[in-house]
Protein backbone atom coordinates (compact mmCIF):
# COMPACT_ATOMS: atom_id res chain seq x y z
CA UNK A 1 -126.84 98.65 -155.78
CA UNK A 2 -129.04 99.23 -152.90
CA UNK A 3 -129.33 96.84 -149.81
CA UNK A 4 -132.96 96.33 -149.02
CA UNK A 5 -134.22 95.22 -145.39
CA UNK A 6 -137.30 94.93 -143.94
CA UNK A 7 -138.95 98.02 -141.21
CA UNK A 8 -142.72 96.43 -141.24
CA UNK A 9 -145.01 93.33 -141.11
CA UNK A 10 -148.98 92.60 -141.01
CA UNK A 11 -150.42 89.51 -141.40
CA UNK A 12 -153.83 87.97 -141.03
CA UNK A 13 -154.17 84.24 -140.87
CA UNK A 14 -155.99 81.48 -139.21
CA UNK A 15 -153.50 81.61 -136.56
CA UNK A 16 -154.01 84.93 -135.73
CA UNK A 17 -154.46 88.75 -136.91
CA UNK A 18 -151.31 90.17 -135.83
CA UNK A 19 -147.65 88.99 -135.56
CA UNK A 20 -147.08 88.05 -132.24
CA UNK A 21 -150.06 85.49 -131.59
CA UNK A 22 -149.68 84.19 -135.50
CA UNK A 23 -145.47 83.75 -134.10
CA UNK A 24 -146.81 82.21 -131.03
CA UNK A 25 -149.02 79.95 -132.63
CA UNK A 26 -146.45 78.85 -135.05
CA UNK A 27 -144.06 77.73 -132.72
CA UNK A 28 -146.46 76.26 -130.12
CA UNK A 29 -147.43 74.11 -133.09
CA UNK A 30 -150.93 74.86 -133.15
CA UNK A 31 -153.05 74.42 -135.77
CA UNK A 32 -155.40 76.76 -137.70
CA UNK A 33 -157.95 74.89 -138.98
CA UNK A 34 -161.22 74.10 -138.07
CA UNK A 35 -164.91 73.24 -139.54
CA UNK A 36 -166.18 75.41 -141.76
CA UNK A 37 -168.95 77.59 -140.80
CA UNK A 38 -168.97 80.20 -142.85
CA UNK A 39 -171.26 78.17 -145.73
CA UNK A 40 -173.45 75.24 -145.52
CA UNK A 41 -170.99 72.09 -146.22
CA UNK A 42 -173.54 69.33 -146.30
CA UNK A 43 -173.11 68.17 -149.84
CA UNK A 44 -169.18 68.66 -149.67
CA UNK A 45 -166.62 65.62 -149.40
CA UNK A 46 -164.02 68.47 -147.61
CA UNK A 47 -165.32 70.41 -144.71
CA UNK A 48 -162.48 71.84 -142.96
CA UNK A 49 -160.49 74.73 -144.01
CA UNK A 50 -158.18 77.42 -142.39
CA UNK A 51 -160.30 80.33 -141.31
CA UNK A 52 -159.71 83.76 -140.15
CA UNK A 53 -161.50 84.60 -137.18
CA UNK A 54 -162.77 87.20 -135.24
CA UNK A 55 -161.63 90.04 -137.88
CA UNK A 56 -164.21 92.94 -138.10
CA UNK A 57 -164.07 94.56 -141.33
CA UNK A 58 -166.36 97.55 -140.69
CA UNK A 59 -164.48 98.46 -137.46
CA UNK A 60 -161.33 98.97 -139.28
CA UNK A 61 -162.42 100.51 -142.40
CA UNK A 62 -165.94 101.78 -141.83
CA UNK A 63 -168.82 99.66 -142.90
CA UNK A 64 -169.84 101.88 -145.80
CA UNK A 65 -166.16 101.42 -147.54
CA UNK A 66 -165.91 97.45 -146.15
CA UNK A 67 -169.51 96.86 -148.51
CA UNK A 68 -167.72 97.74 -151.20
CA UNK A 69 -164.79 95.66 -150.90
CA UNK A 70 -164.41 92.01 -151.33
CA UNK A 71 -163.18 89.98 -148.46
CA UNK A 72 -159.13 89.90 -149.68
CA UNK A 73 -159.57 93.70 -149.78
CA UNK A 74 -159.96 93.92 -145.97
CA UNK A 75 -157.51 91.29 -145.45
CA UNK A 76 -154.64 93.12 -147.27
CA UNK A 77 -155.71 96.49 -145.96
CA UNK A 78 -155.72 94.81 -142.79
CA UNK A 79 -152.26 93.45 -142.66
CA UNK A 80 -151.46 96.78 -144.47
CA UNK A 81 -152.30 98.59 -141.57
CA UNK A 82 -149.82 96.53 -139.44
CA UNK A 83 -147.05 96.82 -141.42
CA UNK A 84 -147.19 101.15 -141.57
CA UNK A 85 -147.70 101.04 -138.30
CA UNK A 86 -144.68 98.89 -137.47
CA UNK A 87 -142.88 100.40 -139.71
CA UNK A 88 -142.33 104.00 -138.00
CA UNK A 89 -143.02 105.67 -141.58
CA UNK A 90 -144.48 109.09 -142.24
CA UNK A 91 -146.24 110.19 -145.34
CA UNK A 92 -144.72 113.61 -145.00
CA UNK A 93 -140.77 112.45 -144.99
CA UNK A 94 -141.84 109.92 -148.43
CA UNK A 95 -141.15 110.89 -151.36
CA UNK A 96 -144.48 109.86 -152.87
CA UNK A 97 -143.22 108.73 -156.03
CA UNK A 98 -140.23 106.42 -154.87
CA UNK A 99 -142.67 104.38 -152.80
CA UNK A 100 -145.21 101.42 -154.43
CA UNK A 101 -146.90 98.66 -153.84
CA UNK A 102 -146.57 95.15 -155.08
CA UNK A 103 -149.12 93.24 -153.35
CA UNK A 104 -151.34 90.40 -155.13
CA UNK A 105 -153.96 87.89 -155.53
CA UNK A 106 -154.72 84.48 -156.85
CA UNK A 107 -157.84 84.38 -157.05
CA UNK A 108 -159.22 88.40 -156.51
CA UNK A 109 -162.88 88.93 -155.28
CA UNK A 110 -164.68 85.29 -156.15
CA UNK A 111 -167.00 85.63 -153.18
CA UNK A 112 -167.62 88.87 -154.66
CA UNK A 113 -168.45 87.80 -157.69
CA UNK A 114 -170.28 84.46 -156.75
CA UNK A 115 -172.85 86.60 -154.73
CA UNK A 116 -173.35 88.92 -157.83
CA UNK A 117 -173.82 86.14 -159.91
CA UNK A 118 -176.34 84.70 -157.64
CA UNK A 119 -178.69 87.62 -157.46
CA UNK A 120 -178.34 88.00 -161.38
CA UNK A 121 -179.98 84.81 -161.74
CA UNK A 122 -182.02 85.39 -158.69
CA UNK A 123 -183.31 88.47 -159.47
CA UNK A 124 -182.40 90.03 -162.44
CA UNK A 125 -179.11 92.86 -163.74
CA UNK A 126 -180.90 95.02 -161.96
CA UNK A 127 -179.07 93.76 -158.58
CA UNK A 128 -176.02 93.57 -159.81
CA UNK A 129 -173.44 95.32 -157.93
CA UNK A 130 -172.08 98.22 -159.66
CA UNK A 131 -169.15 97.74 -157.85
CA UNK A 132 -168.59 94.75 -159.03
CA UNK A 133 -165.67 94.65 -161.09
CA UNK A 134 -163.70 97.06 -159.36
CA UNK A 135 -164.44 94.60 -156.48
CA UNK A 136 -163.36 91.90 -158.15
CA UNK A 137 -160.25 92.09 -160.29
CA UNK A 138 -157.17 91.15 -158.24
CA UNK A 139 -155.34 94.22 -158.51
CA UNK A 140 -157.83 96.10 -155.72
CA UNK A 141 -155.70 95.42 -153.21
CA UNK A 142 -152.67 97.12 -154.25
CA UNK A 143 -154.54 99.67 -155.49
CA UNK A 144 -156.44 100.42 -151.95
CA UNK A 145 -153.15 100.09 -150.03
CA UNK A 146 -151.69 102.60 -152.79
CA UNK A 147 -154.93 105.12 -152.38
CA UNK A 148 -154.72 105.10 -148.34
CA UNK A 149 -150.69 105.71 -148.34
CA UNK A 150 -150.80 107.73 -151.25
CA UNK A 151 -148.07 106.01 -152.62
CA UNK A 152 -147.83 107.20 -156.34
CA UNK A 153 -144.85 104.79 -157.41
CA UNK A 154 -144.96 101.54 -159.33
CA UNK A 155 -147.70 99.44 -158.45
CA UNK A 156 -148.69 96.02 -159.22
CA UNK A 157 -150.17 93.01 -158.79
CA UNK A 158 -148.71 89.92 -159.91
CA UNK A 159 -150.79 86.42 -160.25
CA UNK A 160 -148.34 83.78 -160.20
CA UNK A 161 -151.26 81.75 -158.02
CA UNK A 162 -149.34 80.77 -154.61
CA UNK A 163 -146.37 81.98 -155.29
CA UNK A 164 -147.31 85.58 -155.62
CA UNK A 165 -146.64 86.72 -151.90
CA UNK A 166 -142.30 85.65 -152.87
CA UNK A 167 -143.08 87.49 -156.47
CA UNK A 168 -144.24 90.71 -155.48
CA UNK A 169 -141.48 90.47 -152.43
CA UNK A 170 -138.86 89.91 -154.83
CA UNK A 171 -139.74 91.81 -157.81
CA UNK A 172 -140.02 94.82 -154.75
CA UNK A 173 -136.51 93.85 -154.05
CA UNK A 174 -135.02 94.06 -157.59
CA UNK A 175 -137.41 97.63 -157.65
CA UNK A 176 -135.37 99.14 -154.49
CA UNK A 177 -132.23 97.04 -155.21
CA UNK A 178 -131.91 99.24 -158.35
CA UNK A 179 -132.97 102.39 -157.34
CA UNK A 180 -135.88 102.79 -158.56
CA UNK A 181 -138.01 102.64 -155.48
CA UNK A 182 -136.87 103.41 -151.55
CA UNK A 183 -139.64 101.79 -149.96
CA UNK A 184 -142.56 99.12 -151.26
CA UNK A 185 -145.28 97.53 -149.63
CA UNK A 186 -145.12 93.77 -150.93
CA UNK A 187 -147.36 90.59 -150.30
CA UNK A 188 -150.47 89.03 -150.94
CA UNK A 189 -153.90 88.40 -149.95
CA UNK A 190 -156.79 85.66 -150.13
CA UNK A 191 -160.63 84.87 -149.34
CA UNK A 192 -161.22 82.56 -151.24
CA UNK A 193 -162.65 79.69 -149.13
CA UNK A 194 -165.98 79.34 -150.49
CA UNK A 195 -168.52 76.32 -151.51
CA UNK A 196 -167.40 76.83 -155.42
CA UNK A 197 -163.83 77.07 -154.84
CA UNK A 198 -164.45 73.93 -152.33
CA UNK A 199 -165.77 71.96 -154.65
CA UNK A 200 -163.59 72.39 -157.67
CA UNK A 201 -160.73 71.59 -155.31
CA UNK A 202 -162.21 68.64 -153.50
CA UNK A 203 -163.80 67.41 -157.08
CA UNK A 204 -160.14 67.69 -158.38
CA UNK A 205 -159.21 65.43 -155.27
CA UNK A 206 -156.64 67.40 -154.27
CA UNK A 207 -158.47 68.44 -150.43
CA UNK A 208 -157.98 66.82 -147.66
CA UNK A 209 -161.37 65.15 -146.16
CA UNK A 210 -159.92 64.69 -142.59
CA UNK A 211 -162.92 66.24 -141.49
CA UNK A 212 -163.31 64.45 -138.24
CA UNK A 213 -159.70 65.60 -136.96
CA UNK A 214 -158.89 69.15 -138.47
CA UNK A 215 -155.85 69.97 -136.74
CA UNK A 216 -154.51 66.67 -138.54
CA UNK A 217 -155.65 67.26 -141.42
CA UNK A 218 -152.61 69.47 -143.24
CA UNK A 219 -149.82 67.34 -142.81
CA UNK A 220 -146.68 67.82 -145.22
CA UNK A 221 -144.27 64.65 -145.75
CA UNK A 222 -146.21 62.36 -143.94
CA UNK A 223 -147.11 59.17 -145.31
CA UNK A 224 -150.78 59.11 -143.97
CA UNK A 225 -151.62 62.71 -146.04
CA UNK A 226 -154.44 63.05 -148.63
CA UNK A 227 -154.21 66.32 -149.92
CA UNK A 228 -153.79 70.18 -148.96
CA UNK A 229 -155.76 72.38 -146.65
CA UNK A 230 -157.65 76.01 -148.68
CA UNK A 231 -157.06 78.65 -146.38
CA UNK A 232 -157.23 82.47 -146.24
CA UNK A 233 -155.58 85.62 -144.74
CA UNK A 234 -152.73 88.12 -146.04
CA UNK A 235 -149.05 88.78 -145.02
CA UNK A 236 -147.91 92.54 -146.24
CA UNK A 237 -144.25 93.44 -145.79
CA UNK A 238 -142.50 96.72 -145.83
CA UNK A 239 -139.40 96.44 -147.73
CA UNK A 240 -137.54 99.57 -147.63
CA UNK A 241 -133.52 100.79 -148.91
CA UNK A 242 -131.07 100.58 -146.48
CA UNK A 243 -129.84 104.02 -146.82
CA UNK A 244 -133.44 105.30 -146.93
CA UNK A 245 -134.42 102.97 -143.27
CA UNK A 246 -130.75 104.27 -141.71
CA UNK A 247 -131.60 107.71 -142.89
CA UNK A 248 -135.18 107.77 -140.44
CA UNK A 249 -133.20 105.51 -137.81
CA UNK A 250 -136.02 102.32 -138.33
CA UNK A 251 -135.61 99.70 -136.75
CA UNK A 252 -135.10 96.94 -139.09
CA UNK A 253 -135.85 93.33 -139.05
CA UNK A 254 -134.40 91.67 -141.66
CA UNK A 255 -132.39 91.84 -144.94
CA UNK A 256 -133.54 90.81 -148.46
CA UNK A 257 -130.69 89.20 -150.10
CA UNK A 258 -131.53 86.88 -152.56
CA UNK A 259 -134.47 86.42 -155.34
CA UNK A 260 -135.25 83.53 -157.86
CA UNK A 261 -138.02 82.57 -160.26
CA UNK A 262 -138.31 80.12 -162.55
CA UNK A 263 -141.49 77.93 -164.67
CA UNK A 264 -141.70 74.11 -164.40
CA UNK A 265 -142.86 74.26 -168.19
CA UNK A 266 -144.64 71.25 -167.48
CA UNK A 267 -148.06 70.98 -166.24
CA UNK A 268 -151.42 73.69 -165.13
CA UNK A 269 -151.30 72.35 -161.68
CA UNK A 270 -149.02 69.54 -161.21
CA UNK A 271 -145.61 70.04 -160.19
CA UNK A 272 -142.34 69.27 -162.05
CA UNK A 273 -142.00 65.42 -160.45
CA UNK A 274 -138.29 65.81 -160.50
CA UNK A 275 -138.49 69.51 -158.73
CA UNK A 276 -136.54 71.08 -161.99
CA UNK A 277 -138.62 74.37 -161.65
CA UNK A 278 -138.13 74.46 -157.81
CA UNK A 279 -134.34 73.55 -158.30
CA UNK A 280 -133.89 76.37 -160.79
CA UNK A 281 -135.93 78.97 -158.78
CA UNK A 282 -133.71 77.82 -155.91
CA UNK A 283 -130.51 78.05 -157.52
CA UNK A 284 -131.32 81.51 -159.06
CA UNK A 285 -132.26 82.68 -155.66
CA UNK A 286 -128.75 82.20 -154.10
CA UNK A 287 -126.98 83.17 -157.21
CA UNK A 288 -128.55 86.18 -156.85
CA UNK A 289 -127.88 86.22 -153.37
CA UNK A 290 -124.60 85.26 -153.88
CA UNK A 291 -123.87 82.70 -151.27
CA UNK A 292 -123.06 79.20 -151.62
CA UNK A 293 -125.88 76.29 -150.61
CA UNK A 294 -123.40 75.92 -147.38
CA UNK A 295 -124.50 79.36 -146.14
CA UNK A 296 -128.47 78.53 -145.54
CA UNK A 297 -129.14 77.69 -142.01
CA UNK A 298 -133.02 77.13 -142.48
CA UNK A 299 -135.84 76.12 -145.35
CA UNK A 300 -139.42 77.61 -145.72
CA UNK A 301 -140.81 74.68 -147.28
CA UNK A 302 -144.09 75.62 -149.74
CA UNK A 303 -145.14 72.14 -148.76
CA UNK A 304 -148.66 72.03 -149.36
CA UNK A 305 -148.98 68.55 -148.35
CA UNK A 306 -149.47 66.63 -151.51
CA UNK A 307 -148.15 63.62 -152.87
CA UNK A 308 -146.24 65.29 -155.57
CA UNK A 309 -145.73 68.54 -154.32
CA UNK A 310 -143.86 67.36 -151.09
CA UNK A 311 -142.12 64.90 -153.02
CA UNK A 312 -140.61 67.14 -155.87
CA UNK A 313 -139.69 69.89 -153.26
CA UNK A 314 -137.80 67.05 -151.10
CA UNK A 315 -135.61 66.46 -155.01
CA UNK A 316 -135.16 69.45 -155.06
CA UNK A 317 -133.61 70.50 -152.57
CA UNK A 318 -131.77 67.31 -152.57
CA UNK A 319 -130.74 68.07 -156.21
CA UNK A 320 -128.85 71.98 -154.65
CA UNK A 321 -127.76 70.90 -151.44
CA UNK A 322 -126.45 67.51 -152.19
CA UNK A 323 -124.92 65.64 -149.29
CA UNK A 324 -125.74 68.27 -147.02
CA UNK A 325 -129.26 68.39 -147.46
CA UNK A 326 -130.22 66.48 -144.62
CA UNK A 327 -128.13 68.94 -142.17
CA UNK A 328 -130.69 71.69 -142.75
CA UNK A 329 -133.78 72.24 -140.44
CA UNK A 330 -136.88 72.26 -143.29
CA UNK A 331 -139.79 73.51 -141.80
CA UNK A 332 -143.93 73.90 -143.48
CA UNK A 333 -145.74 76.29 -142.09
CA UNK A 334 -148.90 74.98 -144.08
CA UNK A 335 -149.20 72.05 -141.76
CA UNK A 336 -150.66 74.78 -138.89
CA UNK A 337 -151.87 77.27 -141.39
CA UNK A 338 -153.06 75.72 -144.17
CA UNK A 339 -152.44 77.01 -147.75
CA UNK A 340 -153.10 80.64 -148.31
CA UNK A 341 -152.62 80.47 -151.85
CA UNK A 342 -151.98 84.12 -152.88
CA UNK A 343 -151.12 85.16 -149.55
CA UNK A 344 -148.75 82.40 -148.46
CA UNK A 345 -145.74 83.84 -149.49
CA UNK A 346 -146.30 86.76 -147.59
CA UNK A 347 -147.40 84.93 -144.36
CA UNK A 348 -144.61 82.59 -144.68
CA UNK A 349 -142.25 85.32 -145.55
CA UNK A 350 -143.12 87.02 -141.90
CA UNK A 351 -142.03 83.61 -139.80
CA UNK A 352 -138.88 83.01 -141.88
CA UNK A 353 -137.90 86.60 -140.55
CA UNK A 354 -138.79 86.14 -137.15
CA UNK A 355 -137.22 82.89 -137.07
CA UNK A 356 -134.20 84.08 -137.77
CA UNK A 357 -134.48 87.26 -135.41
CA UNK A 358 -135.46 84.56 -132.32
CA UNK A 359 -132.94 81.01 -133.28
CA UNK A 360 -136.50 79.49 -133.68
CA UNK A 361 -137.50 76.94 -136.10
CA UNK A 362 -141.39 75.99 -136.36
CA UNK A 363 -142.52 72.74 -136.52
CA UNK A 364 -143.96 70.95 -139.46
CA UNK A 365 -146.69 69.41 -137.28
CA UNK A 366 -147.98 66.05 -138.01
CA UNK A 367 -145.45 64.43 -138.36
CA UNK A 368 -146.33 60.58 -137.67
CA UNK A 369 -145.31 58.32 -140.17
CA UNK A 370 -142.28 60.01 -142.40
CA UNK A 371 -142.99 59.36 -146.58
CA UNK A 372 -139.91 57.28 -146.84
CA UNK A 373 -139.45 59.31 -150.34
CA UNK A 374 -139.61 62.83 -147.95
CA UNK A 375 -136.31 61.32 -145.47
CA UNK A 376 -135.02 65.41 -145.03
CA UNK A 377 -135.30 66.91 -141.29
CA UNK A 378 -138.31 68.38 -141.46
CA UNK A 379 -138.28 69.47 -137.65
CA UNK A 380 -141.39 67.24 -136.80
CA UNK A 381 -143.79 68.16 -134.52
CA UNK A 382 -141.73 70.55 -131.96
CA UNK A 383 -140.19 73.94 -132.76
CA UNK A 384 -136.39 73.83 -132.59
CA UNK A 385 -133.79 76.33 -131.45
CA UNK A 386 -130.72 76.69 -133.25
CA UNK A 387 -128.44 79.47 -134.57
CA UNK A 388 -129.85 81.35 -138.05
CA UNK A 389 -128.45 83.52 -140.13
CA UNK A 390 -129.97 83.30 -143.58
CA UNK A 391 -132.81 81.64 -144.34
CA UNK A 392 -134.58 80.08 -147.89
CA UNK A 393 -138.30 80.78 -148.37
CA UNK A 394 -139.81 78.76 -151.07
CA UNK A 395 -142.97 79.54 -152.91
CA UNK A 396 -144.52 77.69 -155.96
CA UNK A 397 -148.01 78.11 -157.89
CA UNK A 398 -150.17 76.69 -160.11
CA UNK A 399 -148.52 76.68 -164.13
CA UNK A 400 -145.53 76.19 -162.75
CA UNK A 401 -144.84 79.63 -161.42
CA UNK A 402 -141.84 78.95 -158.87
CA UNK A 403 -140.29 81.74 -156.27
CA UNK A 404 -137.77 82.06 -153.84
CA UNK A 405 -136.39 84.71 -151.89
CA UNK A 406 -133.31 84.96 -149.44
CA UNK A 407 -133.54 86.43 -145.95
CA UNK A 408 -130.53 87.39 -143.66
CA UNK A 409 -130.20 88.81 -140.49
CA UNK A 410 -129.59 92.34 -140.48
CA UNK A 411 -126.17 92.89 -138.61
């Protein structure tokens, strides 16, 4: 079997649109989100959300091709971009057909499709995009990123809702592991923070409507929470075969050890309350990595900060780790970012890796009055050095779609 490590990284978030000010952010502790102004929120309960700012679309693709593409398009080509370039590669030393992309979306074009539908009822078929459904359906992304790199190998995009950024990372892995692939893009991307999407979230009460304080308003295992954060952005990863990164001399980040999935079997959008999915996804992960529960040195919480997400993950991890549970350094990136449904795994992904390259744990900001049923060491409020080796990221989605992978340093 083939080792597979990591030679490249884009993200764009509402901490920043490259690496080293989203990293910087991160362990400052900053926070992402702000008032929406991107749509008129005066009939919404939840006006806050994490934005990405100052991102030009037509500068980096041209604004002919960025009118065609819906807003997760750009994102992912975006944080495509980033990645190649970090990543040394040349199209002329790939073999075309040994390198894919796995890079998805939970939700695809809506803001695409919610304009279209406007001016349908507006003003008729006549103004209906016909772009429109290739701008739409959530597999554009991987299928751009495929067109530009000419990467003729697998390609997919999986919708396992926010746990698709750890899916198409792992199911990359296996790809390489295996040898069917030598290198993969792999990630996700989302826009969807938009008045329709607002509202079915904030009707379902499961926003936040800390409007008056937005940099308080994510806030994982505190007792004082009242739902998640929507947010938006894309992390894109360049996974790559050992043999194939040594071969070009790459300089390589990280090592992909470990990958898990599992389904709660349970509920459309409530977590397992006794974490079994999360447990098994978990478990599977460091099976597959094979390394004991002894061996992690750090947890990428998903916490989305709900109630009963928080809650379950904390069982969890208390169900695999046992008495040492409380010895490892948790940490939730969401609390700065926000949730980036499809594309949180790949964001999230990116700051396990260069915590363990630094000895830096982010903090899970907001951290004021502990949920006495979340009691783990959640690294509150300040980042945290401390020696890493492997890390845990967690991931889990909507139907009970759970995913975990396993980073290590590369030595």
């Amino acid at each position: 079997m083939e080792r597979v490590v990591i030679t490249g990284m884009g993200v764009i978030s509402p901490l920043g649109n490259d690496i080293e000010t989203f990293w910087g952010n991160l362990i400052e502790g900053k926070s992402g989100i702000s008032t929406i102004n991107t749509f008129d929120t005066t009939h919404h309960k939840t006006k806050i959300a994490g934005l990405v700012k100052d991102f030009d679309a037509d500068a980096l693709l041209g604004r002919k091709e960025a009118r065609r593409l819906d807003p997760f398009c750009h994102f992912a080509m975006a944080a495509a971009e980033q990645a190649w370039k970090q990543s040394g590669l040349d199209l002329d030393t790939i073999d075309p057909e040994r390198f894919g992309v796995y890079v998805g979306s939970g939700v695809g074009g809506i803001e695409t499709l919610i304009h279209n539908v406007d001016l349908f009822r507006e003003r008729g078929p006549r103004k209906v995009s016909p772009m429109l459904v290739p701008a739409i359906i959530s597999n554009m992304a991987a299928a751009q990123i495929s067109i530009k790199y000419q990467a003729m190998g697998p390609s997919m995009a999986p919708v396992t809702a926010c746990s698709i950024g750890n899916t198409a990372i792992g199911e990359a892995f296996r790809l390489i592991r295996y040898g069917s692939a030598d290198v993969m893009f792999a990630g996700g991307a989302e826009s969807g923070v938009n008045g329709v999407s607002l509202a079915s979230f904030e009707n379902a009460t499961a926003l936040s409507t800390r409007n008056n304080e937005p940099e308080k308003s994510s806030r994982p295992f505190d007792a004082n929470r009242d739902g998640f954060v929507m947010a938006e952005g894309a992390g894109i990863l360049i996974l790559e075969s050992l043999s194939h990164a040594v071969a070009r001399k790459a300089q390589i980040f990280a090592e992909v050890i470990g990958y898990g999935a599992s389904s709660d079997a349970y509920h459309i959008v409530a977590s397992h309350p006794e974490g079994k999915g999360a447990y098994l996804a978990m478990k599977s992960a460091l099976r597959d990595a094979a390394i004991s529960p002894k061996e992690i040195d750090v947890i990428s919480a998903h916490a989305t900060s709900t109630e009963v997400g928080d809650r379950s993950e904390t069982l969890a991890i208390k169900q695999l780790f046992g008495p040492i549970a409380n010895q490892i350094p948790i940490t939730a990136n969401k609390s700065m970012t926000g949730h980036l449904l499809g594309a949180a795994g790949g964001a999230e992904a990116i700051a396990l890796v260069k915590s363990i390259q630094e000895g830096i744990v982010p903090p899970t900001i907001n951290q004021e009055q502990p949920d006495p049923l979340c009691d783990l060491d959640y690294v509150p409020n300040d980042a945290r050095k401390a020696d890493l080796l492997i890390g845990l990221s967690n991931s889990f989605g909507f139907g009970g779609h759970n995913a975990v992978i396993v980073l290590k340093k590369y030595l």
